[in-house]
PDB file of N, CA and C in Angstrom:
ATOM      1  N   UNK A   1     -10.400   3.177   4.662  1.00  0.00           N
ATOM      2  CA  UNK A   1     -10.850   4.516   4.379  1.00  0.00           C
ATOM      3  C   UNK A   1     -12.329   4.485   4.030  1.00  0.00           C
ATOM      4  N   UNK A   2     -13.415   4.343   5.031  1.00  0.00           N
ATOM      5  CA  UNK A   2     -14.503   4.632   4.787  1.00  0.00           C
ATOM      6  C   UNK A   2     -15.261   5.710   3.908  1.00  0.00           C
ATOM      7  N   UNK A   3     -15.699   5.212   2.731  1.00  0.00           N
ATOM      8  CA  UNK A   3     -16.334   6.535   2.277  1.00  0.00           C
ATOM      9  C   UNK A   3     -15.472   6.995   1.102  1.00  0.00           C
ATOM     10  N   UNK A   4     -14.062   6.465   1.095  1.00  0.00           N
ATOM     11  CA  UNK A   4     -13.539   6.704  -0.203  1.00  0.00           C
ATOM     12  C   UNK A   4     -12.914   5.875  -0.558  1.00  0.00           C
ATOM     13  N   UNK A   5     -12.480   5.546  -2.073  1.00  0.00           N
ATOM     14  CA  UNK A   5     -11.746   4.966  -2.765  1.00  0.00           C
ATOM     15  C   UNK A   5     -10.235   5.140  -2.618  1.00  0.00           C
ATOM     16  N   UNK A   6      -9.609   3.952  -1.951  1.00  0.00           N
ATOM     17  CA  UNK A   6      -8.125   4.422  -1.904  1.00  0.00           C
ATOM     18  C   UNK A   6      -7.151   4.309  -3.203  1.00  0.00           C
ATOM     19  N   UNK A   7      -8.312   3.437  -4.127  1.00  0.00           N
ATOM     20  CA  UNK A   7      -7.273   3.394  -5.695  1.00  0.00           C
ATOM     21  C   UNK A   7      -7.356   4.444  -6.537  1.00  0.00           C
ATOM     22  N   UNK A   8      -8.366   5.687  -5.779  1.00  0.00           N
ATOM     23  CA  UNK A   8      -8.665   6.647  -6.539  1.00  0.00           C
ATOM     24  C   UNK A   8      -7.128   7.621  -5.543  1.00  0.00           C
ATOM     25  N   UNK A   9      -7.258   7.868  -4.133  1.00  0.00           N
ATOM     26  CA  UNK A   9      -6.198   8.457  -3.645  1.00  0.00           C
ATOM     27  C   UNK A   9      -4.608   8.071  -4.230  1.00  0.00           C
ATOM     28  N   UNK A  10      -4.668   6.606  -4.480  1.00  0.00           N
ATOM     29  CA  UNK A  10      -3.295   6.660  -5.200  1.00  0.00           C
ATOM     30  C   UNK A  10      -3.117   7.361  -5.898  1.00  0.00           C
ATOM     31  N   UNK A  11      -3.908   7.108  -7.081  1.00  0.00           N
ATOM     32  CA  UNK A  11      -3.424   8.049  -8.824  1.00  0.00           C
ATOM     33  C   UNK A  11      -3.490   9.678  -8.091  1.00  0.00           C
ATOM     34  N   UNK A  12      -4.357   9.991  -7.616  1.00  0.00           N
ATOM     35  CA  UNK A  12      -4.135  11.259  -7.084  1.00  0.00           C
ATOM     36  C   UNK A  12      -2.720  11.939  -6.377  1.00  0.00           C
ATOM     37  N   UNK A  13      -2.463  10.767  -5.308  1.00  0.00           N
ATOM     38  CA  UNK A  13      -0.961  10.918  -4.725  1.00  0.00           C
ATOM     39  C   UNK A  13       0.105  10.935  -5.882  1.00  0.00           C
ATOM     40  N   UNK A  14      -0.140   9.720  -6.777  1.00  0.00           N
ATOM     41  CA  UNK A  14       0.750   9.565  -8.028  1.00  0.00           C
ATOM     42  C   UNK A  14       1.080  10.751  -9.206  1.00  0.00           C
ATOM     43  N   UNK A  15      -0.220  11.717  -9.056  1.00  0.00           N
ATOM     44  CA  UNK A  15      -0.381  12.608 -10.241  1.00  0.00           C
ATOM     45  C   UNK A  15       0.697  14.033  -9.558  1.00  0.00           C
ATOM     46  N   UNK A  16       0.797  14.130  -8.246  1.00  0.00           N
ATOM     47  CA  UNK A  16       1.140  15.319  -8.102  1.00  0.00           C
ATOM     48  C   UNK A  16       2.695  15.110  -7.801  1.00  0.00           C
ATOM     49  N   UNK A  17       3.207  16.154  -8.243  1.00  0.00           N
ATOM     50  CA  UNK A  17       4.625  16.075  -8.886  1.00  0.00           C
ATOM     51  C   UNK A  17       5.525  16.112  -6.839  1.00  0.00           C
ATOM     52  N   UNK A  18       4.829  16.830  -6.240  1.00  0.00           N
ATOM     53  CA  UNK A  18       5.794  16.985  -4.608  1.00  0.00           C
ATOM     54  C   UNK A  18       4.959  15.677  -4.089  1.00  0.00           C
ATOM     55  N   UNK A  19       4.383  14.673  -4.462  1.00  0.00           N
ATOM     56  CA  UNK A  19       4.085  13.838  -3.466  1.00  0.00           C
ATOM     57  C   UNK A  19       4.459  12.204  -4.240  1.00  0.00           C
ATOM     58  N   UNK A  20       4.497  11.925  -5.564  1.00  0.00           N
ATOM     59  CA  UNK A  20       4.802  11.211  -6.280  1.00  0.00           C
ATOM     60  C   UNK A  20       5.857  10.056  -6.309  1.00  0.00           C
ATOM     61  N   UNK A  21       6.905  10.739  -5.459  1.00  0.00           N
ATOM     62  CA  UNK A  21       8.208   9.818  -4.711  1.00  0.00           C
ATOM     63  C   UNK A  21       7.774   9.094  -3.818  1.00  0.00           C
ATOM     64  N   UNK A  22       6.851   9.562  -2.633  1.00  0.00           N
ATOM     65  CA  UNK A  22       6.653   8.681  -1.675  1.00  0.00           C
ATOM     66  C   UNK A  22       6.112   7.280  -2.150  1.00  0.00           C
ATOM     67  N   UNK A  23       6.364   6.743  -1.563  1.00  0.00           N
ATOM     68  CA  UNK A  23       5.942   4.999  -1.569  1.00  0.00           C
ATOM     69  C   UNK A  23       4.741   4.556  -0.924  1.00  0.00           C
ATOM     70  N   UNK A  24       3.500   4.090  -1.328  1.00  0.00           N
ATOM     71  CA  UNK A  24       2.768   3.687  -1.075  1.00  0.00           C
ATOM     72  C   UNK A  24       1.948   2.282  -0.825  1.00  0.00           C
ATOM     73  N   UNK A  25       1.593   1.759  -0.497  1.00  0.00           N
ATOM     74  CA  UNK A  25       1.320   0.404  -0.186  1.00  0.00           C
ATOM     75  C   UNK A  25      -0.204   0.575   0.012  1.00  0.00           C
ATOM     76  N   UNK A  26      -0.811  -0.209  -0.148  1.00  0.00           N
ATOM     77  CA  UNK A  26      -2.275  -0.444  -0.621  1.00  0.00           C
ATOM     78  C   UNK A  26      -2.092  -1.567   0.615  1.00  0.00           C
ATOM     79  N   UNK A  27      -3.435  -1.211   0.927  1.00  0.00           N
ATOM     80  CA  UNK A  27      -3.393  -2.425   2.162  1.00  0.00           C
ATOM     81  C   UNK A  27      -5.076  -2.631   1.971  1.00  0.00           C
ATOM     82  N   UNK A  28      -5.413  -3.868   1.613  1.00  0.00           N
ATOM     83  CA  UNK A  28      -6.948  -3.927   1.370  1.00  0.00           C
ATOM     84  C   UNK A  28      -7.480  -5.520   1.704  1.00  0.00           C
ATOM     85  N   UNK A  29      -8.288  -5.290   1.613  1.00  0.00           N
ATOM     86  CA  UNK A  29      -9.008  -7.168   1.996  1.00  0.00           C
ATOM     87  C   UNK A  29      -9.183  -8.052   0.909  1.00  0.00           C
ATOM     88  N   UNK A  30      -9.078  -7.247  -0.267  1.00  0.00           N
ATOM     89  CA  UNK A  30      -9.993  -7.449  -1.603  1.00  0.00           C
ATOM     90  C   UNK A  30      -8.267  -8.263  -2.333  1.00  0.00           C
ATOM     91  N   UNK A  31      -8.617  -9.856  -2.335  1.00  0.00           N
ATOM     92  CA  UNK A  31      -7.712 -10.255  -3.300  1.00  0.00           C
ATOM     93  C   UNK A  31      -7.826 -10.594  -5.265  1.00  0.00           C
ATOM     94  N   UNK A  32      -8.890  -9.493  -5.422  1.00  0.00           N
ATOM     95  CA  UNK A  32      -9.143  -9.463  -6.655  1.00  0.00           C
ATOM     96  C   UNK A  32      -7.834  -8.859  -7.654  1.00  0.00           C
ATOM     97  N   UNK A  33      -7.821  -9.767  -8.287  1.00  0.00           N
ATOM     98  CA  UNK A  33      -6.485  -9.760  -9.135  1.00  0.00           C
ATOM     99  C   UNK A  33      -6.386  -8.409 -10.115  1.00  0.00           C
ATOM    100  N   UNK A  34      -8.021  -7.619 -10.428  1.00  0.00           N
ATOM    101  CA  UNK A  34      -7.536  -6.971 -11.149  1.00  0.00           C
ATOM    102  C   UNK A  34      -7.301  -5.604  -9.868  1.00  0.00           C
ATOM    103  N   UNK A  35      -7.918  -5.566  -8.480  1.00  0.00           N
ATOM    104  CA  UNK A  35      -7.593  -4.575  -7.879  1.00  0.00           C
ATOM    105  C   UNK A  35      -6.191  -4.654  -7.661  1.00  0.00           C
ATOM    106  N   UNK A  36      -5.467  -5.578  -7.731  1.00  0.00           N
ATOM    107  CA  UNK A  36      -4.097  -5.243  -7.328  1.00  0.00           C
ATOM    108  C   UNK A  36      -3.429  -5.481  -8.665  1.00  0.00           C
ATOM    109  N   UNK A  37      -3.390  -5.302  -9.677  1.00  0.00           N
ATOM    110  CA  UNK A  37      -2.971  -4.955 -11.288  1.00  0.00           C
ATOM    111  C   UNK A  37      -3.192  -3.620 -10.790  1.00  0.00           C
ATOM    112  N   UNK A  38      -4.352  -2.560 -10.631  1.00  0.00           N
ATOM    113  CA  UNK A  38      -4.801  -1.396 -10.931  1.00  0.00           C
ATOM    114  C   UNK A  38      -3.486  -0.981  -9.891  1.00  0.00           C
ATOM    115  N   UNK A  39      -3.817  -1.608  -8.890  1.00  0.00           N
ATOM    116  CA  UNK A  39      -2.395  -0.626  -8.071  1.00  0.00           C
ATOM    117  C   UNK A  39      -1.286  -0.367  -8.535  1.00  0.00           C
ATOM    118  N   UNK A  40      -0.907  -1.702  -8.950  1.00  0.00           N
ATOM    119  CA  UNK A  40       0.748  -1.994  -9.367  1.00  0.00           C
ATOM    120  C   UNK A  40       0.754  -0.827 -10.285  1.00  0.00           C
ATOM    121  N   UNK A  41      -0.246  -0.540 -11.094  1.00  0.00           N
ATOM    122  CA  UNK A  41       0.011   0.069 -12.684  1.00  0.00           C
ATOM    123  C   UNK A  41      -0.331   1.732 -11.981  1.00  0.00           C
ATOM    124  N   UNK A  42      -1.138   1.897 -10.891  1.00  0.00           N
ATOM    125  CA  UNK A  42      -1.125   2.966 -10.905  1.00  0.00           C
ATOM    126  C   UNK A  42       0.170   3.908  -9.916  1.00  0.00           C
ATOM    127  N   UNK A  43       1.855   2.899  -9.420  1.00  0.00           N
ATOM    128  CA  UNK A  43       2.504   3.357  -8.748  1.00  0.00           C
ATOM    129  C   UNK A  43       2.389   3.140  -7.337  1.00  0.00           C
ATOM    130  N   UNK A  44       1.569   2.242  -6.610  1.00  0.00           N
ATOM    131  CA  UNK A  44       1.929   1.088  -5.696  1.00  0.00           C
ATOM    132  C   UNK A  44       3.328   0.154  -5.611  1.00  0.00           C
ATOM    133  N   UNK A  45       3.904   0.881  -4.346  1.00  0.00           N
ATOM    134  CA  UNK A  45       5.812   0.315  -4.022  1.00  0.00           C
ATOM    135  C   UNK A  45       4.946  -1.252  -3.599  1.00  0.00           C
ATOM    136  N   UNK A  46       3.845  -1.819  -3.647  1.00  0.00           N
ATOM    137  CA  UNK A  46       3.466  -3.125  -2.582  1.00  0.00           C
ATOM    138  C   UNK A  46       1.617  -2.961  -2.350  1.00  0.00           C
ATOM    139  N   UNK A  47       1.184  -4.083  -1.916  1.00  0.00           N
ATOM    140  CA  UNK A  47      -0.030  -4.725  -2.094  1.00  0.00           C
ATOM    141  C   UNK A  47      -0.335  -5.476  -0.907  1.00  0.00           C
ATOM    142  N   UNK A  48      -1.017  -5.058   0.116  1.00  0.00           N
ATOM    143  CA  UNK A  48      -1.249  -6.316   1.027  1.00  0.00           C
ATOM    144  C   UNK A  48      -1.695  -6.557   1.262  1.00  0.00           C
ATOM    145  N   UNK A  49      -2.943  -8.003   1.434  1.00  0.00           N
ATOM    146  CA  UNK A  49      -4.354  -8.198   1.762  1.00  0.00           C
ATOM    147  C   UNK A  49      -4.089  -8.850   3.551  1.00  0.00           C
ATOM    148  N   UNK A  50      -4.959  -8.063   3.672  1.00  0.00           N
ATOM    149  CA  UNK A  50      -5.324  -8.130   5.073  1.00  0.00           C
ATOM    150  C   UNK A  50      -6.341  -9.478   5.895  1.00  0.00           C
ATOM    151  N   UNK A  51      -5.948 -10.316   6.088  1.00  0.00           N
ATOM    152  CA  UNK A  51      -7.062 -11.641   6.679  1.00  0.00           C
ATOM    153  C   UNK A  51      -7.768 -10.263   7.538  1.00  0.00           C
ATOM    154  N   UNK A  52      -9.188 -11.389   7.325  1.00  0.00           N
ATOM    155  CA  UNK A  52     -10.195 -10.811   8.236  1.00  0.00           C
ATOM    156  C   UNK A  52     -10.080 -10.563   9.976  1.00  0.00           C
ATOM    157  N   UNK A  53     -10.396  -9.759  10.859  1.00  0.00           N
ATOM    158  CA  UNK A  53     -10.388  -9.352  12.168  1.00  0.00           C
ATOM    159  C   UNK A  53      -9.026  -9.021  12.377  1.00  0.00           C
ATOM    160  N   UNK A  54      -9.005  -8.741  14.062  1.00  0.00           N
ATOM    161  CA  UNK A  54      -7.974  -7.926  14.200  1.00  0.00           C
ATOM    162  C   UNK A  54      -6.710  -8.408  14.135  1.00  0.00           C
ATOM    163  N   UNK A  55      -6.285  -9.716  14.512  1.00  0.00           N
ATOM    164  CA  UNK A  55      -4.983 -10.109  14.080  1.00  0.00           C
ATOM    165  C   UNK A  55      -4.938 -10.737  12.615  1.00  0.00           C
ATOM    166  N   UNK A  56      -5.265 -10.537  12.140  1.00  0.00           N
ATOM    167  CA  UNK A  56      -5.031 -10.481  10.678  1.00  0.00           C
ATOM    168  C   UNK A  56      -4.642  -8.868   9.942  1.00  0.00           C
ATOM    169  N   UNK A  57      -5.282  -7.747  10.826  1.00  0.00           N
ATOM    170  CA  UNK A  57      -4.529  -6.522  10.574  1.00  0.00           C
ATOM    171  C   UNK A  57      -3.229  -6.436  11.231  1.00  0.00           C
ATOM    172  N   UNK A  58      -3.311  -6.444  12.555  1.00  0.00           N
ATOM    173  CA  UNK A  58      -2.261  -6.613  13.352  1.00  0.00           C
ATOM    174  C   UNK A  58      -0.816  -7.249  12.996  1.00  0.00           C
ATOM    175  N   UNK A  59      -0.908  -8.554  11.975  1.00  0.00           N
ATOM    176  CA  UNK A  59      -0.087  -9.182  11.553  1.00  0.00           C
ATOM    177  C   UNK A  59       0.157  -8.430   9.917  1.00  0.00           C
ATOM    178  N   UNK A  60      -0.134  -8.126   9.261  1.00  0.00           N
ATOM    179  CA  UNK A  60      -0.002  -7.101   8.291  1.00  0.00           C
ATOM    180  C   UNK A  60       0.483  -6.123   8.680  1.00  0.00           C
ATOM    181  N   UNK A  61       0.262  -4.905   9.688  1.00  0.00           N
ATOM    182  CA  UNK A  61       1.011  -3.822  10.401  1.00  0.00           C
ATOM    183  C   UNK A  61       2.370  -4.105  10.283  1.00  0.00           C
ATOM    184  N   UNK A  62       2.369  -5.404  11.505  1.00  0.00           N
ATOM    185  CA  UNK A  62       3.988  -5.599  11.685  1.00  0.00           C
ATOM    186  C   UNK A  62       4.880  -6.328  10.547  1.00  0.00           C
ATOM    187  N   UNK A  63       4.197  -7.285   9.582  1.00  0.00           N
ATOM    188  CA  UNK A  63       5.249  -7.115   8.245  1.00  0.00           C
ATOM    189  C   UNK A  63       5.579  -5.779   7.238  1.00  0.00           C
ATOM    190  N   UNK A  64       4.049  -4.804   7.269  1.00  0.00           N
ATOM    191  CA  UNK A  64       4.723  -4.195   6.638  1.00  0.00           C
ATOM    192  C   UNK A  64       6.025  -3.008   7.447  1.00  0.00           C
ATOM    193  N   UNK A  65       5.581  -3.030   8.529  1.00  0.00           N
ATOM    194  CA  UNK A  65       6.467  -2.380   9.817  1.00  0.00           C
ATOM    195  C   UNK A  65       8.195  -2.668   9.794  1.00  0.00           C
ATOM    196  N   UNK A  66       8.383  -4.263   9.720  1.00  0.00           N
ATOM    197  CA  UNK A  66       9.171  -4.887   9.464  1.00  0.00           C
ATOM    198  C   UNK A  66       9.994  -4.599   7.808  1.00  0.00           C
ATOM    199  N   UNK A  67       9.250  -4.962   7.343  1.00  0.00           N
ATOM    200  CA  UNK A  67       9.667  -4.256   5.603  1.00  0.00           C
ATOM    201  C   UNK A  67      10.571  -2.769   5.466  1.00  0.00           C
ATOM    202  N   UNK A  68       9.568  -2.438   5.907  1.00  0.00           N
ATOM    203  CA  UNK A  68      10.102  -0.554   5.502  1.00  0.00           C
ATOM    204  C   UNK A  68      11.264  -0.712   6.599  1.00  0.00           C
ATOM    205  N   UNK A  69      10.874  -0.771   7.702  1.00  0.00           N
ATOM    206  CA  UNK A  69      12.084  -0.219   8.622  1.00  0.00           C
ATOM    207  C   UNK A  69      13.249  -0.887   9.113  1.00  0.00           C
ATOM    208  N   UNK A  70      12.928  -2.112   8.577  1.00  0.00           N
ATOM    209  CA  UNK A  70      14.349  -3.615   9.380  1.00  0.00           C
ATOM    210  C   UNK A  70      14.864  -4.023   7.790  1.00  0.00           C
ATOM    211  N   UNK A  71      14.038  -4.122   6.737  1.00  0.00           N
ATOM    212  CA  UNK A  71      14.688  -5.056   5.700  1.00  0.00           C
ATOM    213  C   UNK A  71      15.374  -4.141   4.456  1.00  0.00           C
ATOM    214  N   UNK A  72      14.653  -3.010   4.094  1.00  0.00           N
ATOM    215  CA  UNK A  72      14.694  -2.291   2.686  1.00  0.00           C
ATOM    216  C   UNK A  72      15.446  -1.380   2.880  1.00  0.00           C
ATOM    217  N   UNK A  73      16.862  -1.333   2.267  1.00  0.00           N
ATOM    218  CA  UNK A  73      17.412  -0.411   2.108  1.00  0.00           C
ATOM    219  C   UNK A  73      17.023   0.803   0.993  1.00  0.00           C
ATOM    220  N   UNK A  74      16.494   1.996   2.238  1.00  0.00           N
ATOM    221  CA  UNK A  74      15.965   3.359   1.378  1.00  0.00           C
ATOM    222  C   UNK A  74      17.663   4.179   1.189  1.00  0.00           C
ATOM    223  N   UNK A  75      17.321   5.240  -0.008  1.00  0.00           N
ATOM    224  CA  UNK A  75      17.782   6.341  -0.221  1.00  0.00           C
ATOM    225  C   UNK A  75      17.911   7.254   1.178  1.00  0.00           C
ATOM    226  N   UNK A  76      19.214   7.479   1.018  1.00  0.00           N
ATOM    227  CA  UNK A  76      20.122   8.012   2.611  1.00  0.00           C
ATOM    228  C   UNK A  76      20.499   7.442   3.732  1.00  0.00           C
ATOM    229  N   UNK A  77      20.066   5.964   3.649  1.00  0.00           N
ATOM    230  CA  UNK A  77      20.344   5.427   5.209  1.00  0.00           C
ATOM    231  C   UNK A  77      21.513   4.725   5.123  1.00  0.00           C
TER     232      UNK A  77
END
């Protein structure tokens, strides 16, 4: 997200009462320990640092792809 802070969009997503359920995942490059504390604490379902270039995103996509839709049993399914 060029141009903005996505640990600021969490708490924002987190603060409002119709969007607050959804699950969010932080997907960032930055393995600084306290940026991913700030997530966890601010309501981050997950954390994922991304290796540099494109298959290092690419391979992040498809675990978290894999996660949500093949492994985690959600509410209603």
């Amino acid at each position: 997200m060029p141009g903005n802070d996505g640990r600021e969009l969490l708490v924002r997503l987190k603060a409002d009462p119709e969007l607050a359920a959804i699950p969010v995942v932080a997907v960032s490059i930055s393995e600084n320990p306290q940026d991913v504390r700030h997530c966890y604490a601010n309501g981050a379902a997950g954390y994922v640092v991304v290796r540099a270039g494109l298959a290092g995103l690419l391979q992040a996509a498809r675990a978290i792809k894999d996660y949500w839709f093949e492994v985690v049993a959600l509410p209603g399914s």
